[in-house]
N, C-alpha and C. Protein backbone atom coordinates (compact mmCIF):
# COMPACT_ATOMS: atom_id res chain seq x y z
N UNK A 1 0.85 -1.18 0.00
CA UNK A 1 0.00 0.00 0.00
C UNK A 1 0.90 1.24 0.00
N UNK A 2 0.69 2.38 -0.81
CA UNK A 2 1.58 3.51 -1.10
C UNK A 2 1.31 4.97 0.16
N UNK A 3 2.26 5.41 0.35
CA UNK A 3 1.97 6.38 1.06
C UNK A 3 1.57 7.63 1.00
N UNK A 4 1.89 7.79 -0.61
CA UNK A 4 0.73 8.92 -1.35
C UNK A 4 0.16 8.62 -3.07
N UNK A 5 -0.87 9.06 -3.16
CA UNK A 5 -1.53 8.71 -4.55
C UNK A 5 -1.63 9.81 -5.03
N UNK A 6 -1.52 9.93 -7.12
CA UNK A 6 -1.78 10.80 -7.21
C UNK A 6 -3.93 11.12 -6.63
N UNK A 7 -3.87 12.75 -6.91
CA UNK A 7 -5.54 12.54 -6.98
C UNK A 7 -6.56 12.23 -7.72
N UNK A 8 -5.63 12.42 -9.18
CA UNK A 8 -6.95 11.82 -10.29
C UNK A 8 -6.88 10.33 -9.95
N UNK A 9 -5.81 9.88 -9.99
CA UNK A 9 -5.64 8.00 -9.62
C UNK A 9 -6.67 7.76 -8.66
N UNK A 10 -6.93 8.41 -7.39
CA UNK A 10 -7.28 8.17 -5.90
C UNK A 10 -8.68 8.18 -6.76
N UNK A 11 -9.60 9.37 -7.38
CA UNK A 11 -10.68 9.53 -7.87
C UNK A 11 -11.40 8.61 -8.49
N UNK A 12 -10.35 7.90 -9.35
CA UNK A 12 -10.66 7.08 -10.81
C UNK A 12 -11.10 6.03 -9.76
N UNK A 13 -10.07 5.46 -8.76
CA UNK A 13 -9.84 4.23 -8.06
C UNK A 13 -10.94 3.81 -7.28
N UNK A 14 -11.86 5.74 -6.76
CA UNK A 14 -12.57 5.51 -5.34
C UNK A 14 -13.63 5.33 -6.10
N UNK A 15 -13.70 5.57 -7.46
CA UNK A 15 -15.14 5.08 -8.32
C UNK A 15 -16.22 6.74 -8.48
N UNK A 16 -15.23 7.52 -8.09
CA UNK A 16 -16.19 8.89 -7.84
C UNK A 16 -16.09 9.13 -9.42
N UNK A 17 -15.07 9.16 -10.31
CA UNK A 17 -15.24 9.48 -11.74
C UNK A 17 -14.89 7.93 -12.83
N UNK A 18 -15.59 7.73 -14.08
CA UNK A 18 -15.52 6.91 -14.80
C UNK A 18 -13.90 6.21 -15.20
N UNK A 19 -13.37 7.19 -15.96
CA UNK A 19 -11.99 7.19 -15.96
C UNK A 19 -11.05 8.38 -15.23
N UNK A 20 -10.18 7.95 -15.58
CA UNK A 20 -8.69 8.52 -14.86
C UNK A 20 -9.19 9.74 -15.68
N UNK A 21 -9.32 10.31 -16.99
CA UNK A 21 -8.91 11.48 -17.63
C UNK A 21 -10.50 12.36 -17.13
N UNK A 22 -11.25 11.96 -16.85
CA UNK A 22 -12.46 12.50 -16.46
C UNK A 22 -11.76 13.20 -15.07
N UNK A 23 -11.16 12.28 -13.93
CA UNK A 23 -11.15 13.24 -13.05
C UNK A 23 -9.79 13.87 -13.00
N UNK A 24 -9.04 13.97 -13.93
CA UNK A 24 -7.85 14.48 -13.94
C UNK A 24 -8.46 16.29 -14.97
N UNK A 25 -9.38 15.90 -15.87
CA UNK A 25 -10.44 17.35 -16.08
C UNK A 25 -10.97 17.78 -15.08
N UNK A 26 -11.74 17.47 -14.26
CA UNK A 26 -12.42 18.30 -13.15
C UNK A 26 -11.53 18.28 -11.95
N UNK A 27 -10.32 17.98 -11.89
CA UNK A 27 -8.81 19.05 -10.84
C UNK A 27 -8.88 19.92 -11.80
N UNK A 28 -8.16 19.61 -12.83
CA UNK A 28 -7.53 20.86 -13.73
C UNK A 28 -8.87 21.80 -13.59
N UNK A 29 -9.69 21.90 -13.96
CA UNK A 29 -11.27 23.22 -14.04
C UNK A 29 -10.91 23.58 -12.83
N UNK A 30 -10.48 23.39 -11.45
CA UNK A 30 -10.82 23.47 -10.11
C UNK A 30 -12.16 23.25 -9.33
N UNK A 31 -12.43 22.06 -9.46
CA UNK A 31 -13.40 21.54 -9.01
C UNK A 31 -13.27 21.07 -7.79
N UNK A 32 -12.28 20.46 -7.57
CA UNK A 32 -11.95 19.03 -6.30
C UNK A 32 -10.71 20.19 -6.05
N UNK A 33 -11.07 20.10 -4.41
CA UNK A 33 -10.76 21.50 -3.90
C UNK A 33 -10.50 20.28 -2.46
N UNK A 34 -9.39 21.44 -1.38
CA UNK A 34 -9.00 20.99 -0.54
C UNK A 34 -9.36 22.30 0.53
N UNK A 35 -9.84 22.29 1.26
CA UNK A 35 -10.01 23.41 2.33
C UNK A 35 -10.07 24.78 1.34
N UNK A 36 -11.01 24.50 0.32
CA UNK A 36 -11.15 25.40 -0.21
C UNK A 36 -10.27 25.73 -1.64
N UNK A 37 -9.12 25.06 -1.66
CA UNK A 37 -7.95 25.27 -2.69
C UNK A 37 -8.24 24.39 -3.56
N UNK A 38 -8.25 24.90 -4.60
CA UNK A 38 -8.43 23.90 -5.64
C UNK A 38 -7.04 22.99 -6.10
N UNK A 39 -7.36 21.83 -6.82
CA UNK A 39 -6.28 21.01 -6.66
C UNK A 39 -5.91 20.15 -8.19
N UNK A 40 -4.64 20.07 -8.48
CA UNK A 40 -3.39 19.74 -9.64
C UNK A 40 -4.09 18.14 -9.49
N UNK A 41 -4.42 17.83 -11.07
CA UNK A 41 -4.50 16.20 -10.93
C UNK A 41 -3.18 15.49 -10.23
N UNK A 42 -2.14 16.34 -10.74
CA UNK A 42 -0.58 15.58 -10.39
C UNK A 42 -0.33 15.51 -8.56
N UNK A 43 -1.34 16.21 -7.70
CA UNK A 43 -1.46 16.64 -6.73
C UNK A 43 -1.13 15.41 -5.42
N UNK A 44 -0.39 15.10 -4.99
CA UNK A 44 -0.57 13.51 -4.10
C UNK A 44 -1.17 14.01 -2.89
N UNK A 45 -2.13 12.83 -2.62
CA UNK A 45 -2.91 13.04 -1.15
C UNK A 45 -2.53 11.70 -0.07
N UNK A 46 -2.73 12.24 1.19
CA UNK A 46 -2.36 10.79 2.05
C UNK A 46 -3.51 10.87 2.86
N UNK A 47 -3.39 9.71 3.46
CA UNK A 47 -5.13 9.62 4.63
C UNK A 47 -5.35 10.47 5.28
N UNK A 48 -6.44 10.34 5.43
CA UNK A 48 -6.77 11.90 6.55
C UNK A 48 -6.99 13.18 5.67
N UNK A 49 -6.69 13.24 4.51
CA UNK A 49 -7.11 14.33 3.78
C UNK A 49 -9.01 14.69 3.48
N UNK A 50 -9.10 15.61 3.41
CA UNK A 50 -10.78 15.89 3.64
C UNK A 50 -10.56 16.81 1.99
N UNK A 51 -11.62 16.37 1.54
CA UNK A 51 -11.91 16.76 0.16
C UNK A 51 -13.19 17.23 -0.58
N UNK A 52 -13.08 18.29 -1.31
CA UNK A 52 -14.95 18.70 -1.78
C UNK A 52 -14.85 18.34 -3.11
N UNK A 53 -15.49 17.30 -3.54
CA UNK A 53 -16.00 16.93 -4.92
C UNK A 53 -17.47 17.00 -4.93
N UNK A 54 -17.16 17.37 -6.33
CA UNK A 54 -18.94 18.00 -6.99
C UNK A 54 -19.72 16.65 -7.31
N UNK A 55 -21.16 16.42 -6.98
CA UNK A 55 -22.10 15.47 -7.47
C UNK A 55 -21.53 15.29 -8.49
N UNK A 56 -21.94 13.92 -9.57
CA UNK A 56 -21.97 13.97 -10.57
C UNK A 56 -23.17 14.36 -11.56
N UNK A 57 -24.72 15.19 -10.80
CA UNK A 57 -25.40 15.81 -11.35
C UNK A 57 -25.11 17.46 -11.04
N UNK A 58 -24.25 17.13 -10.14
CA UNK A 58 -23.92 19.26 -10.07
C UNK A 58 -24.90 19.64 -8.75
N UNK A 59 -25.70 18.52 -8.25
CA UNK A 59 -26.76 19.20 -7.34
C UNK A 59 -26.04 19.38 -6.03
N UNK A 60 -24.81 18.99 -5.89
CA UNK A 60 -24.11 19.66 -4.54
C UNK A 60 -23.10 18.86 -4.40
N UNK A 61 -21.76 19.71 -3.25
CA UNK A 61 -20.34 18.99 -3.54
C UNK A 61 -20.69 18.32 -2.17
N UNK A 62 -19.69 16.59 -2.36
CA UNK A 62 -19.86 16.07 -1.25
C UNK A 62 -18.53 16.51 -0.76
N UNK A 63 -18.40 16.25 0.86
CA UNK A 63 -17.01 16.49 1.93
C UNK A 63 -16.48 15.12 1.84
N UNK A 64 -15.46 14.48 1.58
CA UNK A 64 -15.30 13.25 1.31
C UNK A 64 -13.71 13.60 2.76
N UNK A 65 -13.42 12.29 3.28
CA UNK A 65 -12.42 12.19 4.02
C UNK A 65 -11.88 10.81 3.39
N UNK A 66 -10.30 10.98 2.84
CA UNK A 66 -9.58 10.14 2.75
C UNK A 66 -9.21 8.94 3.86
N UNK A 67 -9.72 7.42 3.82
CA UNK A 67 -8.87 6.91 4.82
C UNK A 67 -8.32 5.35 4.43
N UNK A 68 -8.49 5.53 2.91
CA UNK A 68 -7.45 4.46 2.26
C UNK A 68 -6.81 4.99 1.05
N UNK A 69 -5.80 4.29 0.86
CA UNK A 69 -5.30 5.11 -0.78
C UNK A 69 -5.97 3.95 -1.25
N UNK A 70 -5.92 4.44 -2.39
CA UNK A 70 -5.99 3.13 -3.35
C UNK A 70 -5.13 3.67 -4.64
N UNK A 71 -4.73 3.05 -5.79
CA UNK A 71 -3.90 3.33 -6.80
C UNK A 71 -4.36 2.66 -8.27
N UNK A 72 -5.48 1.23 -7.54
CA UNK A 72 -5.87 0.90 -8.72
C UNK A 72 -7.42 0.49 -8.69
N UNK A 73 -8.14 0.30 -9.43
CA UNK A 73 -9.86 0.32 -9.32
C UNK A 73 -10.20 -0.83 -8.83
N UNK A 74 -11.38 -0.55 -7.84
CA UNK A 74 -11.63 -1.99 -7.40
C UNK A 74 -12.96 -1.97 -6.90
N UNK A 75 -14.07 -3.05 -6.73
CA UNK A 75 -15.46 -3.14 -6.35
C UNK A 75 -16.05 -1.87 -5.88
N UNK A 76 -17.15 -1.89 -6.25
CA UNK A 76 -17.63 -0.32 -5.49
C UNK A 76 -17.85 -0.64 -3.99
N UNK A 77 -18.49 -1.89 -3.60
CA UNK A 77 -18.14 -1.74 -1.76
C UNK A 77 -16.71 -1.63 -1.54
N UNK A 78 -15.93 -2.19 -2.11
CA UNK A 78 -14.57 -2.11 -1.33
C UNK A 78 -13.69 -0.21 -1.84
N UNK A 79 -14.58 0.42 -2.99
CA UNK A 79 -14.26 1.53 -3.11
C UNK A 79 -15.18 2.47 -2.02
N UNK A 80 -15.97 2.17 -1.33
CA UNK A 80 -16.79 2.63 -0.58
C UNK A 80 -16.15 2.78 1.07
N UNK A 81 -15.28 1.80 0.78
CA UNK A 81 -14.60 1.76 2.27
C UNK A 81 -13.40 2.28 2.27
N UNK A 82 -12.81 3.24 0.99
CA UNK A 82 -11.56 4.04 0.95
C UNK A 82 -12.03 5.23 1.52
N UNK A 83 -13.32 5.33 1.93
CA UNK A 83 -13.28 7.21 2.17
C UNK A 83 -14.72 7.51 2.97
N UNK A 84 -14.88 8.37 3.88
CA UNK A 84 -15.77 8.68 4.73
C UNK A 84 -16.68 9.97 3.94
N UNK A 85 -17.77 9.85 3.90
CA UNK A 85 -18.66 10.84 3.81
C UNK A 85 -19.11 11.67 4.45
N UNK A 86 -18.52 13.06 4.87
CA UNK A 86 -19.05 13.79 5.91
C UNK A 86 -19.82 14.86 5.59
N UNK A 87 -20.47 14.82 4.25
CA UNK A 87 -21.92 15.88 3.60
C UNK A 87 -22.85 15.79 4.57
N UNK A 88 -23.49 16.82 5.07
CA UNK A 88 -24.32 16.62 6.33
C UNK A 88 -25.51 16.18 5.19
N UNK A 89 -26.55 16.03 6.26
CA UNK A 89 -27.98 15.28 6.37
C UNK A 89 -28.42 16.70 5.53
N UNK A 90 -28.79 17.54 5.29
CA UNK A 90 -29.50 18.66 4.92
C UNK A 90 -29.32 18.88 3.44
N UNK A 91 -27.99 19.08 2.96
CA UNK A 91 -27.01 19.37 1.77
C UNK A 91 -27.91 17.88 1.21
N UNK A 92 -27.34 16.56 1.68
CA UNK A 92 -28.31 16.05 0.74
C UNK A 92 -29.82 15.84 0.72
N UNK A 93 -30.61 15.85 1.73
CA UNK A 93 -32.13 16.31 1.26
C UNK A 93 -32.28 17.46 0.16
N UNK A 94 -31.73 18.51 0.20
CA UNK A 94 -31.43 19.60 -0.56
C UNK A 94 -31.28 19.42 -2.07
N UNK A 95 -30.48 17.92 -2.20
CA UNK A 95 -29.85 17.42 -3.58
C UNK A 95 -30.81 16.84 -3.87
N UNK A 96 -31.28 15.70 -3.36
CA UNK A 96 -32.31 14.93 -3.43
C UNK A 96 -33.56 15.78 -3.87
N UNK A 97 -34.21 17.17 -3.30
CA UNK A 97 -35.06 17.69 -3.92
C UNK A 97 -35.16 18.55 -5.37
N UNK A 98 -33.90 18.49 -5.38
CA UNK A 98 -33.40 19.12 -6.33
C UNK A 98 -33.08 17.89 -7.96
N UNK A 99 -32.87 16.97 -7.55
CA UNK A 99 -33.08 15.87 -8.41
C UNK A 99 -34.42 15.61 -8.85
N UNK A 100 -35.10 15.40 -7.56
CA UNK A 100 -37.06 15.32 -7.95
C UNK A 100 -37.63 16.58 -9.26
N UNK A 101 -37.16 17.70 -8.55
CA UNK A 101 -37.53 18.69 -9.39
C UNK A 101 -37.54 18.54 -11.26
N UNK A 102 -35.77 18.30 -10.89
CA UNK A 102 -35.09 17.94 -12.61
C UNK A 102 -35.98 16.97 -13.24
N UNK A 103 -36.18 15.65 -12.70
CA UNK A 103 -37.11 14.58 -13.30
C UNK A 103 -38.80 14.86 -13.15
N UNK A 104 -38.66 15.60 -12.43
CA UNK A 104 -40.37 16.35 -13.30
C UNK A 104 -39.84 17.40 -14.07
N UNK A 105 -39.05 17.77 -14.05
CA UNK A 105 -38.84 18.93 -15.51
C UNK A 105 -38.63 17.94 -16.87
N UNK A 106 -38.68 17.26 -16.56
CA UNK A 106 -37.83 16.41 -18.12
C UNK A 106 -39.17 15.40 -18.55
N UNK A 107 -40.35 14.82 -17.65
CA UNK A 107 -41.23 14.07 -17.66
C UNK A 107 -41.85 15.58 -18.34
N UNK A 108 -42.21 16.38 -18.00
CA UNK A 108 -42.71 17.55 -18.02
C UNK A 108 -42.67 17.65 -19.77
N UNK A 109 -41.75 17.61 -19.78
CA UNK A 109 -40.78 18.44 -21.35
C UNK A 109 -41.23 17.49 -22.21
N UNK A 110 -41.41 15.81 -21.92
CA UNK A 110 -41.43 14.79 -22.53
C UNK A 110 -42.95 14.81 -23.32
N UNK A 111 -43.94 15.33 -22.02
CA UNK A 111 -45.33 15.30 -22.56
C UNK A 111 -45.59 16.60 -23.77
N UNK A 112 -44.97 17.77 -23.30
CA UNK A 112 -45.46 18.91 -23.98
C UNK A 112 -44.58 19.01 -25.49
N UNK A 113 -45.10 20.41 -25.94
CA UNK A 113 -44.93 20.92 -27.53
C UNK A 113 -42.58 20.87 -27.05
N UNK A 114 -42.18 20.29 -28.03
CA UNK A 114 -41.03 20.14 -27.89
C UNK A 114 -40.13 20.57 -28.90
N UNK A 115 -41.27 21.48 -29.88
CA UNK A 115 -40.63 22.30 -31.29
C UNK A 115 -40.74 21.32 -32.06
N UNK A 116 -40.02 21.10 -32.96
CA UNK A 116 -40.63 19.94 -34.08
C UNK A 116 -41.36 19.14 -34.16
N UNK A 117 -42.64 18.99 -34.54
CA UNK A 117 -43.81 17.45 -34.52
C UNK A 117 -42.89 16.43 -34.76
N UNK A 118 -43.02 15.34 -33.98
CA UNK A 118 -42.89 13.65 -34.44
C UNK A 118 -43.61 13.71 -35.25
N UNK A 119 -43.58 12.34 -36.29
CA UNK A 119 -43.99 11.61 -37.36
C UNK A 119 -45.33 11.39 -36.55
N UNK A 120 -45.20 10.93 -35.64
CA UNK A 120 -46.77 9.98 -34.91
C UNK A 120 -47.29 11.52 -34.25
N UNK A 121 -46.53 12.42 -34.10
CA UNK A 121 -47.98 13.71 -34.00
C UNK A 121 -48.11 14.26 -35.13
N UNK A 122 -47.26 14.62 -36.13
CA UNK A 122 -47.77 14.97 -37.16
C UNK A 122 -48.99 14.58 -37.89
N UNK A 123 -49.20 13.02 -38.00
CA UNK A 123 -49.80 12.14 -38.12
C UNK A 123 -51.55 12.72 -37.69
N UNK A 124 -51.39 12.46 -36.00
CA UNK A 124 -51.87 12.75 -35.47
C UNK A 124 -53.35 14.39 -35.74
N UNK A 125 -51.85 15.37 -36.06
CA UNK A 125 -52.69 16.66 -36.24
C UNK A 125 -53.33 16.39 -37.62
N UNK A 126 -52.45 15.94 -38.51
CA UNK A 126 -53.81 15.68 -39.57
C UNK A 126 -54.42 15.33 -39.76
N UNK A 127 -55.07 14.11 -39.07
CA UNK A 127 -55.68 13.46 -38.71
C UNK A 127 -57.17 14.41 -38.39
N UNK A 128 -56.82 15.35 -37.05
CA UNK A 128 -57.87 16.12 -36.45
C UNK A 128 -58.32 17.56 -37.64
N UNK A 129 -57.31 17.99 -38.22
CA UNK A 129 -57.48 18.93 -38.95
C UNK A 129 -58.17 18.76 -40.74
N UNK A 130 -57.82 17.41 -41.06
CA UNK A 130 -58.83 16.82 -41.57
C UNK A 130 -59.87 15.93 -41.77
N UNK A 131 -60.57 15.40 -40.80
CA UNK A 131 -61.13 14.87 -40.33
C UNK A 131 -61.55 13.42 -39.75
N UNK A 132 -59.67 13.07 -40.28
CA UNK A 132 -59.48 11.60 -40.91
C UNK A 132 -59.61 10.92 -39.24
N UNK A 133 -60.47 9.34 -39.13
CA UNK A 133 -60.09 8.82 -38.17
C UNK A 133 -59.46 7.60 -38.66
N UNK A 134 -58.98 6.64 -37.59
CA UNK A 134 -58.44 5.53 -37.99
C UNK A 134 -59.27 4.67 -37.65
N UNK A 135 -60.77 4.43 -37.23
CA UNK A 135 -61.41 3.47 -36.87
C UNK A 135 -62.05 2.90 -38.61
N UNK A 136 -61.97 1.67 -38.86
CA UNK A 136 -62.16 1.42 -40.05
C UNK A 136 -63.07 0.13 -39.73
């Protein structure tokens, strides 16, 4: 076991981003921040480090506490047990309502006028506008 990792490695490893180059982009943007400082993918961290990474919907950053390295990818329970979650109780109800919202905005969007007719409403309006039914 190593005594420091880089942080995109630690990221990729803890399962918080897909690949290595995903979270080696969101250090570089300054996203994944340390007491506030934003932080160098090339950046090495050791246990005990406390860390703010962003949801992966954006609806709020979790406080993550380092208390395993890891260096290479492994099960999501056993990536689950590299690092403590200390996002309070509120921040995520907060996320969580904020997710509900998004998926009625998009169910929402799904039913209504969405700018271009489909084939099957197009269909549809001519149907009503000339008087055509389909009962035969």
């Amino acid at each position: 076991m190593p005594d420091t990792v880089r942080i995109d490695k630690w990221l990729w490893a803890a399962r918080f981003f897909k690949t290595r180059s995903l979270a080696a982009k969101e250090c570089a943007a300054g996203k994944i921040k340390r007491s506030g400082t934003p932080l160098k993918p090339s950046t090495m961290i050791r246990v005990g480090l406390r860390l703010e990474i962003p949801a992966p919907d954006g609806t709020h950053k979790r406080l993550i506490e380092v208390i395993a390295l890891l260096d290479k990818r492994v099960s999501a329970p056993l990536a689950r047990e590299a690092y403590l979650d200390h996002t309070p109780p509120e921040v995520l109800a907060a996320a969580q309502e904020k997710r509900a919202a998004l998926q009625e905005e998009r169910l929402r969007r799904q039913e209504g006028d969405q700018g271009r007719m489909t084939k099957k409403k197009r269909r549809e309006w001519n149907a009503k506008l000339h008087g055509f039914t389909d009962e035969a």
